[in-house]
C-alpha atoms as a PDB file:
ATOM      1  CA  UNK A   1       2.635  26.696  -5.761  1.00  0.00           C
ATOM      2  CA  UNK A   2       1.338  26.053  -2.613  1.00  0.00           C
ATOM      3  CA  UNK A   3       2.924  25.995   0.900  1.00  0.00           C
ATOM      4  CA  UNK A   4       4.369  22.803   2.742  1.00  0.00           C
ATOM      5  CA  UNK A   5       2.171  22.245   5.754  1.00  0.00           C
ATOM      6  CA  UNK A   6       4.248  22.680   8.988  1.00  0.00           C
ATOM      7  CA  UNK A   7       5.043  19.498  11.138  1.00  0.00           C
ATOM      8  CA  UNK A   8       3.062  21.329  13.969  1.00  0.00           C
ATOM      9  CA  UNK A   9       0.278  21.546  12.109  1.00  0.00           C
ATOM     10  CA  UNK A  10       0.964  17.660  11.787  1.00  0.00           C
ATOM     11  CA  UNK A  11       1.017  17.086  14.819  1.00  0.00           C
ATOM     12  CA  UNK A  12      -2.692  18.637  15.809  1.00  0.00           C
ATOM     13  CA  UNK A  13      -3.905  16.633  12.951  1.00  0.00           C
ATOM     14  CA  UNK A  14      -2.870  13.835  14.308  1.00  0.00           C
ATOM     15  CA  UNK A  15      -5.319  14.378  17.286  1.00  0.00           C
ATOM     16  CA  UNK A  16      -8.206  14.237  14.123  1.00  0.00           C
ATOM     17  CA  UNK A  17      -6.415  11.077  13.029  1.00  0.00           C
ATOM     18  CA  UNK A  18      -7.629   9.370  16.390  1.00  0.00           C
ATOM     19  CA  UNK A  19     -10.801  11.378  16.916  1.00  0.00           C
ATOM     20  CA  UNK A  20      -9.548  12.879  19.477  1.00  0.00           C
ATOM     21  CA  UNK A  21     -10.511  16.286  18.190  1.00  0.00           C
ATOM     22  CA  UNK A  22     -13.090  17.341  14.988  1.00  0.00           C
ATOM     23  CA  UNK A  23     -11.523  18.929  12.201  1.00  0.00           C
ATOM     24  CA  UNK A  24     -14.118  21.913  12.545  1.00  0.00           C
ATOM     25  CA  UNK A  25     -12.961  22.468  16.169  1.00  0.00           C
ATOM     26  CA  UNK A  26      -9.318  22.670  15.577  1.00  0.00           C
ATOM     27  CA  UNK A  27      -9.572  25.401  13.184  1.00  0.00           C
ATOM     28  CA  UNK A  28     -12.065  27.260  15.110  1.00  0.00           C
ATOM     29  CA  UNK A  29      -9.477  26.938  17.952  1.00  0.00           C
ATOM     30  CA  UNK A  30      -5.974  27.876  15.961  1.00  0.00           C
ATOM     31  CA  UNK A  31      -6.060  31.108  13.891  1.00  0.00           C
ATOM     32  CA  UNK A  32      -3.206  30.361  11.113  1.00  0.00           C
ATOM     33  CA  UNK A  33      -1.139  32.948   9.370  1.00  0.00           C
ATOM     34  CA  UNK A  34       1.721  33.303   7.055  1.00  0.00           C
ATOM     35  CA  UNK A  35       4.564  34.711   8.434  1.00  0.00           C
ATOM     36  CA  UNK A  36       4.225  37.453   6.002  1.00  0.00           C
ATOM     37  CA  UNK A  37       0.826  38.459   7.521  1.00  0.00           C
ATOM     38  CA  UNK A  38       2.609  38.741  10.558  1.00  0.00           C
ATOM     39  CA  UNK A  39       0.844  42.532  11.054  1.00  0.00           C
ATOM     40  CA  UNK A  40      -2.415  40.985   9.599  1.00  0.00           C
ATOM     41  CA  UNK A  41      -2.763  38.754  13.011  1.00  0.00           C
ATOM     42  CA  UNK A  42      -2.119  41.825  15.143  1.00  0.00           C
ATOM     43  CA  UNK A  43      -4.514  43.732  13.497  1.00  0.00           C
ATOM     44  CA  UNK A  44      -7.063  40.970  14.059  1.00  0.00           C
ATOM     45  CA  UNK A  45      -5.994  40.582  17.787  1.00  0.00           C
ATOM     46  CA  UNK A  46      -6.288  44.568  18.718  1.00  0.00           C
ATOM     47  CA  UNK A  47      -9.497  44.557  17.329  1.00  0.00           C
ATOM     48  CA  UNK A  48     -10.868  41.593  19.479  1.00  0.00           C
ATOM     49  CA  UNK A  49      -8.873  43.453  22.512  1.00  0.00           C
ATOM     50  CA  UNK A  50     -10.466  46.586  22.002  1.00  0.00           C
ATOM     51  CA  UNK A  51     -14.344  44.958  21.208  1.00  0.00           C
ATOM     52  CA  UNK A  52     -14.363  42.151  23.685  1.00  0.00           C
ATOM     53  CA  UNK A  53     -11.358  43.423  26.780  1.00  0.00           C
ATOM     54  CA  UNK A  54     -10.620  40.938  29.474  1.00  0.00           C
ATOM     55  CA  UNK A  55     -12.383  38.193  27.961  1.00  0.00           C
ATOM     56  CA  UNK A  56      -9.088  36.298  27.593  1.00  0.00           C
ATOM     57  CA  UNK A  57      -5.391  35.302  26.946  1.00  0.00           C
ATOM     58  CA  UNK A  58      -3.938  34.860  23.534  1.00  0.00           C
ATOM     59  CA  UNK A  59      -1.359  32.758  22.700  1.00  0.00           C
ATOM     60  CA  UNK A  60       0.927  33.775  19.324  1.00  0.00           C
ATOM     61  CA  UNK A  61       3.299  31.430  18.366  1.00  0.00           C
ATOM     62  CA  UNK A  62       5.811  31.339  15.638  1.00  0.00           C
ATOM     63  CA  UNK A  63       5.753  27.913  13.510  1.00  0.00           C
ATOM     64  CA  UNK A  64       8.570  26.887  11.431  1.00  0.00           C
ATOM     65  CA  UNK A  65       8.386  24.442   8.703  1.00  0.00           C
ATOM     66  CA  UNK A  66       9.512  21.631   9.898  1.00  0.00           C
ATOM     67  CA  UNK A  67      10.537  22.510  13.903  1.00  0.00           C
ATOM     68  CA  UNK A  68       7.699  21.782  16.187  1.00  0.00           C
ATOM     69  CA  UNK A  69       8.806  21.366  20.058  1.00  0.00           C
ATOM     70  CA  UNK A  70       8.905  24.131  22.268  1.00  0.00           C
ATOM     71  CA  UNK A  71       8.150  26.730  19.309  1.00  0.00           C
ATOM     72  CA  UNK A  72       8.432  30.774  20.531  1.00  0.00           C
ATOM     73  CA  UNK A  73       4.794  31.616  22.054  1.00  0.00           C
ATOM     74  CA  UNK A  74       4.346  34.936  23.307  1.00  0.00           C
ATOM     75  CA  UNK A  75       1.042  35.192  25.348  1.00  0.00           C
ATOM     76  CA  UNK A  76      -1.213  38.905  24.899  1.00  0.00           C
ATOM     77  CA  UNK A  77      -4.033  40.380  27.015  1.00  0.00           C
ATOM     78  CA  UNK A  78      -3.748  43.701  26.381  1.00  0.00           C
ATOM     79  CA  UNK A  79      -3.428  46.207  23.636  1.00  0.00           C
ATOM     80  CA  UNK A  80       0.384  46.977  25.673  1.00  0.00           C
ATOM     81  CA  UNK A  81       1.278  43.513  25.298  1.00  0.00           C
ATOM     82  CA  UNK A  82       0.315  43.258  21.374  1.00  0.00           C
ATOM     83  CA  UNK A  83       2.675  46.656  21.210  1.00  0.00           C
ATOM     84  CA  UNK A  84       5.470  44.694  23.064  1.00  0.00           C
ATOM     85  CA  UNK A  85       5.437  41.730  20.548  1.00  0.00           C
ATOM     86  CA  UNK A  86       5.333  43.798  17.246  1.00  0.00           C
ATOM     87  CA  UNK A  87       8.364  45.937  19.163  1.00  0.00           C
ATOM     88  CA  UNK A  88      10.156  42.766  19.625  1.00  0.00           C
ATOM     89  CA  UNK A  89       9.746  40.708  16.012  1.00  0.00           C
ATOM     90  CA  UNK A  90      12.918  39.526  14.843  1.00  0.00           C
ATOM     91  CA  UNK A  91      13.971  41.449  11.668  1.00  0.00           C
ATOM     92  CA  UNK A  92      14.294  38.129  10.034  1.00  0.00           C
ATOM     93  CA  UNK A  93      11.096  36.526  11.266  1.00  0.00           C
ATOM     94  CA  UNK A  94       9.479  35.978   7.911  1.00  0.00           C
ATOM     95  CA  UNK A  95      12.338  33.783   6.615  1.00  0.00           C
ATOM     96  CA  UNK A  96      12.859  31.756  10.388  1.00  0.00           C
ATOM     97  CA  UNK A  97       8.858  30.810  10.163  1.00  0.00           C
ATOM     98  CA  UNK A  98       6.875  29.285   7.500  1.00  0.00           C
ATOM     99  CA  UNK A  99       3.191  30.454   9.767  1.00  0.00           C
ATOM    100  CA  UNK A 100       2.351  32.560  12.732  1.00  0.00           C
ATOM    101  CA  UNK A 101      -0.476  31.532  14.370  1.00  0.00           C
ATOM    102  CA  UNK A 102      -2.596  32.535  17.249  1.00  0.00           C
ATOM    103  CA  UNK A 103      -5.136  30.826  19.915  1.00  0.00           C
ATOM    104  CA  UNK A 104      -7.848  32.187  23.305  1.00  0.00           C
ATOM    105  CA  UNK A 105      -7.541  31.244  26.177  1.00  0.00           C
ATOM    106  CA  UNK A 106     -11.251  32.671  27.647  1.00  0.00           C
ATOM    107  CA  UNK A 107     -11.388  33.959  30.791  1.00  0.00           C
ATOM    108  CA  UNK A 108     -14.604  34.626  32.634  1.00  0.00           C
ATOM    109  CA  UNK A 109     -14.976  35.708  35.949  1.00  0.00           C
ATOM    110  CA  UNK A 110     -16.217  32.733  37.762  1.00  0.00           C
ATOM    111  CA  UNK A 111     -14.987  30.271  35.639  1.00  0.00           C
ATOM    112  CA  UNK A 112     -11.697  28.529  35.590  1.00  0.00           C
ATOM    113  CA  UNK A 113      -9.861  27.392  32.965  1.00  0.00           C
ATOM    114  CA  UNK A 114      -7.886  23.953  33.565  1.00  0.00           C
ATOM    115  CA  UNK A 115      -4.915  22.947  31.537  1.00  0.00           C
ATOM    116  CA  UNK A 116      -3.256  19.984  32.459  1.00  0.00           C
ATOM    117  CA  UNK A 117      -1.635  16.570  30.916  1.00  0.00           C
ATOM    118  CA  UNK A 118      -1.963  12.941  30.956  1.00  0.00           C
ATOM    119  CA  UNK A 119       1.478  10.807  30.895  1.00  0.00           C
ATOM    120  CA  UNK A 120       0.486   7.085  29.896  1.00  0.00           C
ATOM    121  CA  UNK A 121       3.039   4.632  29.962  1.00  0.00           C
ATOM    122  CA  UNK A 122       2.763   1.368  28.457  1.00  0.00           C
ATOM    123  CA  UNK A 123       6.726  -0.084  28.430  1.00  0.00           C
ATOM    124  CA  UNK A 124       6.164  -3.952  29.181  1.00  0.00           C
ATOM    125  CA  UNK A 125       9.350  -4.564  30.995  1.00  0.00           C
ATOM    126  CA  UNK A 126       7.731  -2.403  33.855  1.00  0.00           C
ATOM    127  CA  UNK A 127       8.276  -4.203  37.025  1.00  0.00           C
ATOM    128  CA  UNK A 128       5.310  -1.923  38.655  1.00  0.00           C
ATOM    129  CA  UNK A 129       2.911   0.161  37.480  1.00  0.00           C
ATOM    130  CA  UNK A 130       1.556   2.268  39.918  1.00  0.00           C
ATOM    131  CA  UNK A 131       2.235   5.673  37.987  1.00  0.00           C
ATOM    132  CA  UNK A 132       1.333   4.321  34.698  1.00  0.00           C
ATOM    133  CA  UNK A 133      -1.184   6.908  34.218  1.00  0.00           C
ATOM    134  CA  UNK A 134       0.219  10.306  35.413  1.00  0.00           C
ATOM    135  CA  UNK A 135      -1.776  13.363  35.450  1.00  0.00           C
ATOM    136  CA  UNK A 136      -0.747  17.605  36.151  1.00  0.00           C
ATOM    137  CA  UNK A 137      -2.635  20.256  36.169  1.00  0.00           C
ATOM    138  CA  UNK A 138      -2.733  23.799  36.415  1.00  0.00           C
ATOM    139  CA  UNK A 139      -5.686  26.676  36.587  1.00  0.00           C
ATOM    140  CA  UNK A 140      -5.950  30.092  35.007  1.00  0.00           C
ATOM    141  CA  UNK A 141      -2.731  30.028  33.608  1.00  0.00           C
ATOM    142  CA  UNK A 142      -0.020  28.528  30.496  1.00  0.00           C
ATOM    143  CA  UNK A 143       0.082  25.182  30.378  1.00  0.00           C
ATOM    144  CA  UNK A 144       3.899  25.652  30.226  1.00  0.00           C
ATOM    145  CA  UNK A 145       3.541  26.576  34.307  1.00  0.00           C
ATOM    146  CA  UNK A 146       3.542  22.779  34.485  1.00  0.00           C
ATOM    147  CA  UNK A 147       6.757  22.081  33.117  1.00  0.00           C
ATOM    148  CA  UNK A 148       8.482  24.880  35.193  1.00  0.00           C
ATOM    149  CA  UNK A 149       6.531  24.603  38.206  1.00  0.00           C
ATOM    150  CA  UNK A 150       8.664  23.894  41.492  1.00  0.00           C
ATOM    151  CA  UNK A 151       8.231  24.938  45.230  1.00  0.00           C
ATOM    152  CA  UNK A 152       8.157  28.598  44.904  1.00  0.00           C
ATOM    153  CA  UNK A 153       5.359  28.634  41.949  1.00  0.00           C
ATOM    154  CA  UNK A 154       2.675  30.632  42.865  1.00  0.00           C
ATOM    155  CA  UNK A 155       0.490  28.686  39.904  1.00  0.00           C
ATOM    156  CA  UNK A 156      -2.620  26.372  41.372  1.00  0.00           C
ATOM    157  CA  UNK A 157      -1.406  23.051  40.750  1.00  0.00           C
ATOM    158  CA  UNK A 158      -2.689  19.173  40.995  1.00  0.00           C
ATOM    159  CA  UNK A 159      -0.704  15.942  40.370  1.00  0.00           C
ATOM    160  CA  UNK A 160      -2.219  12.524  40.474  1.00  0.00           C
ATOM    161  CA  UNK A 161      -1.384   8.879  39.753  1.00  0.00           C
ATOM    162  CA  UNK A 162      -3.082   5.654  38.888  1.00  0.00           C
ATOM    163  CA  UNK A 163      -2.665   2.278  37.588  1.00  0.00           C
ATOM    164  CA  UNK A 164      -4.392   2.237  34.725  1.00  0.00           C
ATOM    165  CA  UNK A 165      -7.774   2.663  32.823  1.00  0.00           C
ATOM    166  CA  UNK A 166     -11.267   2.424  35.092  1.00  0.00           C
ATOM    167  CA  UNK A 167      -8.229   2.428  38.251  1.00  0.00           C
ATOM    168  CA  UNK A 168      -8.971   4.888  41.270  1.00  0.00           C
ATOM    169  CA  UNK A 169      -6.519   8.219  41.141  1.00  0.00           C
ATOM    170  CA  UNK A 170      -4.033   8.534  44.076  1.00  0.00           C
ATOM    171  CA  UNK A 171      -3.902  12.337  44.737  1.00  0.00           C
ATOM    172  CA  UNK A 172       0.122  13.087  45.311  1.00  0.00           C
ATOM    173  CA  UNK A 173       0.264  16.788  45.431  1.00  0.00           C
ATOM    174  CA  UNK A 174      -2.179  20.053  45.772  1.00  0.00           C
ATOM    175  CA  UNK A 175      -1.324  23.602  45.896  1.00  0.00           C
ATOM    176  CA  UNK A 176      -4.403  25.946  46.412  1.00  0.00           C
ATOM    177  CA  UNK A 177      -3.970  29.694  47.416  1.00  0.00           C
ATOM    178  CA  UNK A 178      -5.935  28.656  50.463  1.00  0.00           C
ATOM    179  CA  UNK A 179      -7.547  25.380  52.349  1.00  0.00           C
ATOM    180  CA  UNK A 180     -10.969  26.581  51.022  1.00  0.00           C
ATOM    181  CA  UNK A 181      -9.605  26.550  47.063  1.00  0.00           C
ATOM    182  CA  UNK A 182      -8.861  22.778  47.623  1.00  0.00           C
ATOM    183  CA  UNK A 183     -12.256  21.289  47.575  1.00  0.00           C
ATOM    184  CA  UNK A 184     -13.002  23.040  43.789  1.00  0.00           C
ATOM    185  CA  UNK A 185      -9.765  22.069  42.620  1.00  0.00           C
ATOM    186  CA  UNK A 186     -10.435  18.397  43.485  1.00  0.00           C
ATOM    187  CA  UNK A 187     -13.782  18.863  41.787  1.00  0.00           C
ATOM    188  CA  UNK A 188     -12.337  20.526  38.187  1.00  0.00           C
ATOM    189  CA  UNK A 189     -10.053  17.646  38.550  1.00  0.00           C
ATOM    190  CA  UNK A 190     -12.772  14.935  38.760  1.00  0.00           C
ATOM    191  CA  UNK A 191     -14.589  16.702  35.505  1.00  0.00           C
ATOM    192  CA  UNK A 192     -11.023  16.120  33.608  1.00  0.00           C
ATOM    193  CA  UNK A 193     -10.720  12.614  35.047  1.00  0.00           C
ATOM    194  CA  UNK A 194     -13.877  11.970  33.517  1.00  0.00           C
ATOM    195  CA  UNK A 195     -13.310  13.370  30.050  1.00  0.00           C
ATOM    196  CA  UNK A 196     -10.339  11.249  29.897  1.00  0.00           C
ATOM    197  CA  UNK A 197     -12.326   8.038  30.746  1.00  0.00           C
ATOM    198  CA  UNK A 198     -14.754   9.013  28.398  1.00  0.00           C
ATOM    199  CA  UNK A 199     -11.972   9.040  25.663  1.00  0.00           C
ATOM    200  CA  UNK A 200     -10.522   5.358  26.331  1.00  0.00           C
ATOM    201  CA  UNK A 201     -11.195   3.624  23.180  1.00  0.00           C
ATOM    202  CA  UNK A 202      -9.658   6.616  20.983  1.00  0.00           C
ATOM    203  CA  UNK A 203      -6.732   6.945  23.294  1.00  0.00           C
ATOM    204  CA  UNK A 204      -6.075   3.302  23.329  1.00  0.00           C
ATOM    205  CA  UNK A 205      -6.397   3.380  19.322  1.00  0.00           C
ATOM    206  CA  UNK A 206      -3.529   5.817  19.172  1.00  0.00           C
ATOM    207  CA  UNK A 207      -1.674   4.007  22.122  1.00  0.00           C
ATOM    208  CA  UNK A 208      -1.834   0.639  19.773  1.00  0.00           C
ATOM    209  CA  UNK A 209      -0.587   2.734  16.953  1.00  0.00           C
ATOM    210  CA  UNK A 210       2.745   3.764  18.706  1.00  0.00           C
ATOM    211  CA  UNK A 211       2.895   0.423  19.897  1.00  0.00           C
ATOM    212  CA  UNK A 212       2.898  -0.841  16.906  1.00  0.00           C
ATOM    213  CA  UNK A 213       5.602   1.705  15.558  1.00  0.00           C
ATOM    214  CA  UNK A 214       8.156   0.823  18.663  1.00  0.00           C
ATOM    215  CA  UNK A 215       6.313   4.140  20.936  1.00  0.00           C
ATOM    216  CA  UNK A 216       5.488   3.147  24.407  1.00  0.00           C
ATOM    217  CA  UNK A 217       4.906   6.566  25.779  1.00  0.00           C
ATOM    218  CA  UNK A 218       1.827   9.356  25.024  1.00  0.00           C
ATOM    219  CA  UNK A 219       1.032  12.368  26.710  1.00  0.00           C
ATOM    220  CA  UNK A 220      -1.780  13.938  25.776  1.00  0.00           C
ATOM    221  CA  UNK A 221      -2.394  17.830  26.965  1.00  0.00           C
ATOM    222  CA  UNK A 222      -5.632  18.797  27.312  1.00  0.00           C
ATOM    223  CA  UNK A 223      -8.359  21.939  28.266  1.00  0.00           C
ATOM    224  CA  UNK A 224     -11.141  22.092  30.510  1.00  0.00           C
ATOM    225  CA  UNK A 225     -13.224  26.101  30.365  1.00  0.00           C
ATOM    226  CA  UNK A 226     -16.847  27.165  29.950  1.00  0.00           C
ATOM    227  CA  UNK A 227     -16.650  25.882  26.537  1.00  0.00           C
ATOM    228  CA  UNK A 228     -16.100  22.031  27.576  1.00  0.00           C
ATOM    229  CA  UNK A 229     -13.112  19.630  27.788  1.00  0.00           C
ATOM    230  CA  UNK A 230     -10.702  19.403  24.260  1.00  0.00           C
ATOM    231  CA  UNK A 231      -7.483  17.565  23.697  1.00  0.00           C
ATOM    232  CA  UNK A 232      -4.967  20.243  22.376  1.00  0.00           C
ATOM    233  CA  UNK A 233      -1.692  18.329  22.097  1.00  0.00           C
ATOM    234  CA  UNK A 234       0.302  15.500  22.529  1.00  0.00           C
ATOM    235  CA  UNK A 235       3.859  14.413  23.251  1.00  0.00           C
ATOM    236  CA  UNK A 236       5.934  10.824  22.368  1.00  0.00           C
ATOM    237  CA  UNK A 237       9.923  10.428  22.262  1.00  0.00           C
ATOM    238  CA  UNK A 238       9.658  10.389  18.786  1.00  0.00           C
ATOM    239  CA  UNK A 239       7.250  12.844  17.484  1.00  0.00           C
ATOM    240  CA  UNK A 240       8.484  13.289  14.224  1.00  0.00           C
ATOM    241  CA  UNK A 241       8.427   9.370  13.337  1.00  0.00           C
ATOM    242  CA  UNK A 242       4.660   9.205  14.246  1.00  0.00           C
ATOM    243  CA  UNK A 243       4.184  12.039  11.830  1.00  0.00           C
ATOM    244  CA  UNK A 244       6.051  10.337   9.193  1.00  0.00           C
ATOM    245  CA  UNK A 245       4.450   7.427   9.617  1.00  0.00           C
ATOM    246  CA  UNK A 246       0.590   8.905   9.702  1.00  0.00           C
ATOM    247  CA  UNK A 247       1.592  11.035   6.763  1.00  0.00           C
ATOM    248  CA  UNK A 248       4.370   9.794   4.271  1.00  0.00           C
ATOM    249  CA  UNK A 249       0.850   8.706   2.053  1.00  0.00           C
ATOM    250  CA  UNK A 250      -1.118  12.569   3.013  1.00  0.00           C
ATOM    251  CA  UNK A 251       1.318  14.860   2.117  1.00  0.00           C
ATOM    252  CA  UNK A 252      -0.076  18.174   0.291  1.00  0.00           C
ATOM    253  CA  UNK A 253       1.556  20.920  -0.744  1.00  0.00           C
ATOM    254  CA  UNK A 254      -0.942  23.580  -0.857  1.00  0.00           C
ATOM    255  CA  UNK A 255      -2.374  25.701   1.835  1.00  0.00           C
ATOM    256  CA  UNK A 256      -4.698  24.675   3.918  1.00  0.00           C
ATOM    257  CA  UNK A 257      -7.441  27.506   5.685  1.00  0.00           C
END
């Protein structure tokens, strides 16, 4: 008998659903694991530490089977930090997650990594809407910087508004390290800005969907690094009931790569 795929797994399919990412690149990206080969993934991770160092941050997170907000991610970039995690695994981990799974974040020296997320809000009782598209982002660092970041963050941050698709961004807030940062964080910001456009029709696809299921909110979280621009999640008010919907006529139970 095979294994129920995990709602979180749903939910990146549901990026492949839209074309907003190719099957291929998604599980190139997102190194899945049962929970029992927990030891398996830190095998695989020391090895990459020790035959490629500093090339990178990974991300292990801890999926259950049906949970899929906010999971447990511990991030590793060195052979002390994969120590730390299998010091710290909850006796009962195997029977709290269905999957443990792990991603890279590359790092190069001269090349910056850009995570950030687009808010898009279509609710027609709006009386204005001058932040209907809403964009953060952050460099060199988790994308959950953005949802904790505040006036004493130290992360490199950009937030921007607009009106809508092929509408001029409004710049609302920078912080660079110093004056001289600002002009190549305005520039990896036009590059994202540009990927997005480039992605209308399949964003508006999947903003027609929700529509038509009673969602008037998406945000989409995406990736900008050496290797190119990729969608790598999205948010609604009602995650779960887009799943259902997308796959009450997919569902396999067997395990999948």
């Amino acid at each position: 008998m095979g294994q129920v795929i995990p709602n979180k797994w749903k939910k990146h399919l549901t990026l492949v659903e839209f074309g907003l990412k190719r099957q291929e690149d998604l599980e190139k990206e997102i190194h899945r694991y049962k929970s029992i080969q927990i030891n398996r993934l830190i095998q695989d991770i020391g090895q990459e530490l020790v035959e490629n160092p500093n090339s990178g941050m990974y991300i292990v997170s801890s999926i259950p089977s049906h949970d899929y907000y906010k999971l447990p991610n511990f991030n590793v970039s060195s052979l002390e930090d994969l120590e730390a995690l299998k010091a710290n695994l909850d006796t009962k981990f195997c029977e709290k997650f269905s999957e443990v799974w792990y991603c890279k974040k590359p790092f190069k020296n001269g090349h910056d990594v850009i995570t950030g997320r687009i808010s898009l809000d279509n609710r027609n009782w709006l009386n204005s809407i001058k932040y209907s598209h809403s964009v953060e982002q952050v460099w060199n660092c988790s994308h959950r910087e953005i949802e904790r970041f505040n006036k004493n963050s130290n992360a490199i941050y950009l937030r921007a508004s607009r009106e809508g698709w092929g509408r001029r961004y409004h710049v609302d807030d920078v912080r660079v390290p110093s004056p001289a940062y600002k002009d190549k964080v305005i520039e990896g910001f036009r590059q994202t800005a540009k990927s997005i456009e480039e992605n209308k029709e399949k964003i508006e696809t999947f903003e027609t969907y929700l529509k038509d299921i009673g969602i008037d909110e998406l945000c989409l979280e995406y990736m900008l690094s050496d290797k190119g621009f990729s969608f790598i999640d999205w948010d609604t008010r009602d995650d779960k009931k887009v799943i259902d919907s997308i796959f009450q006529t997919k569902e396999k139970c067997e395990w999948e790569r």
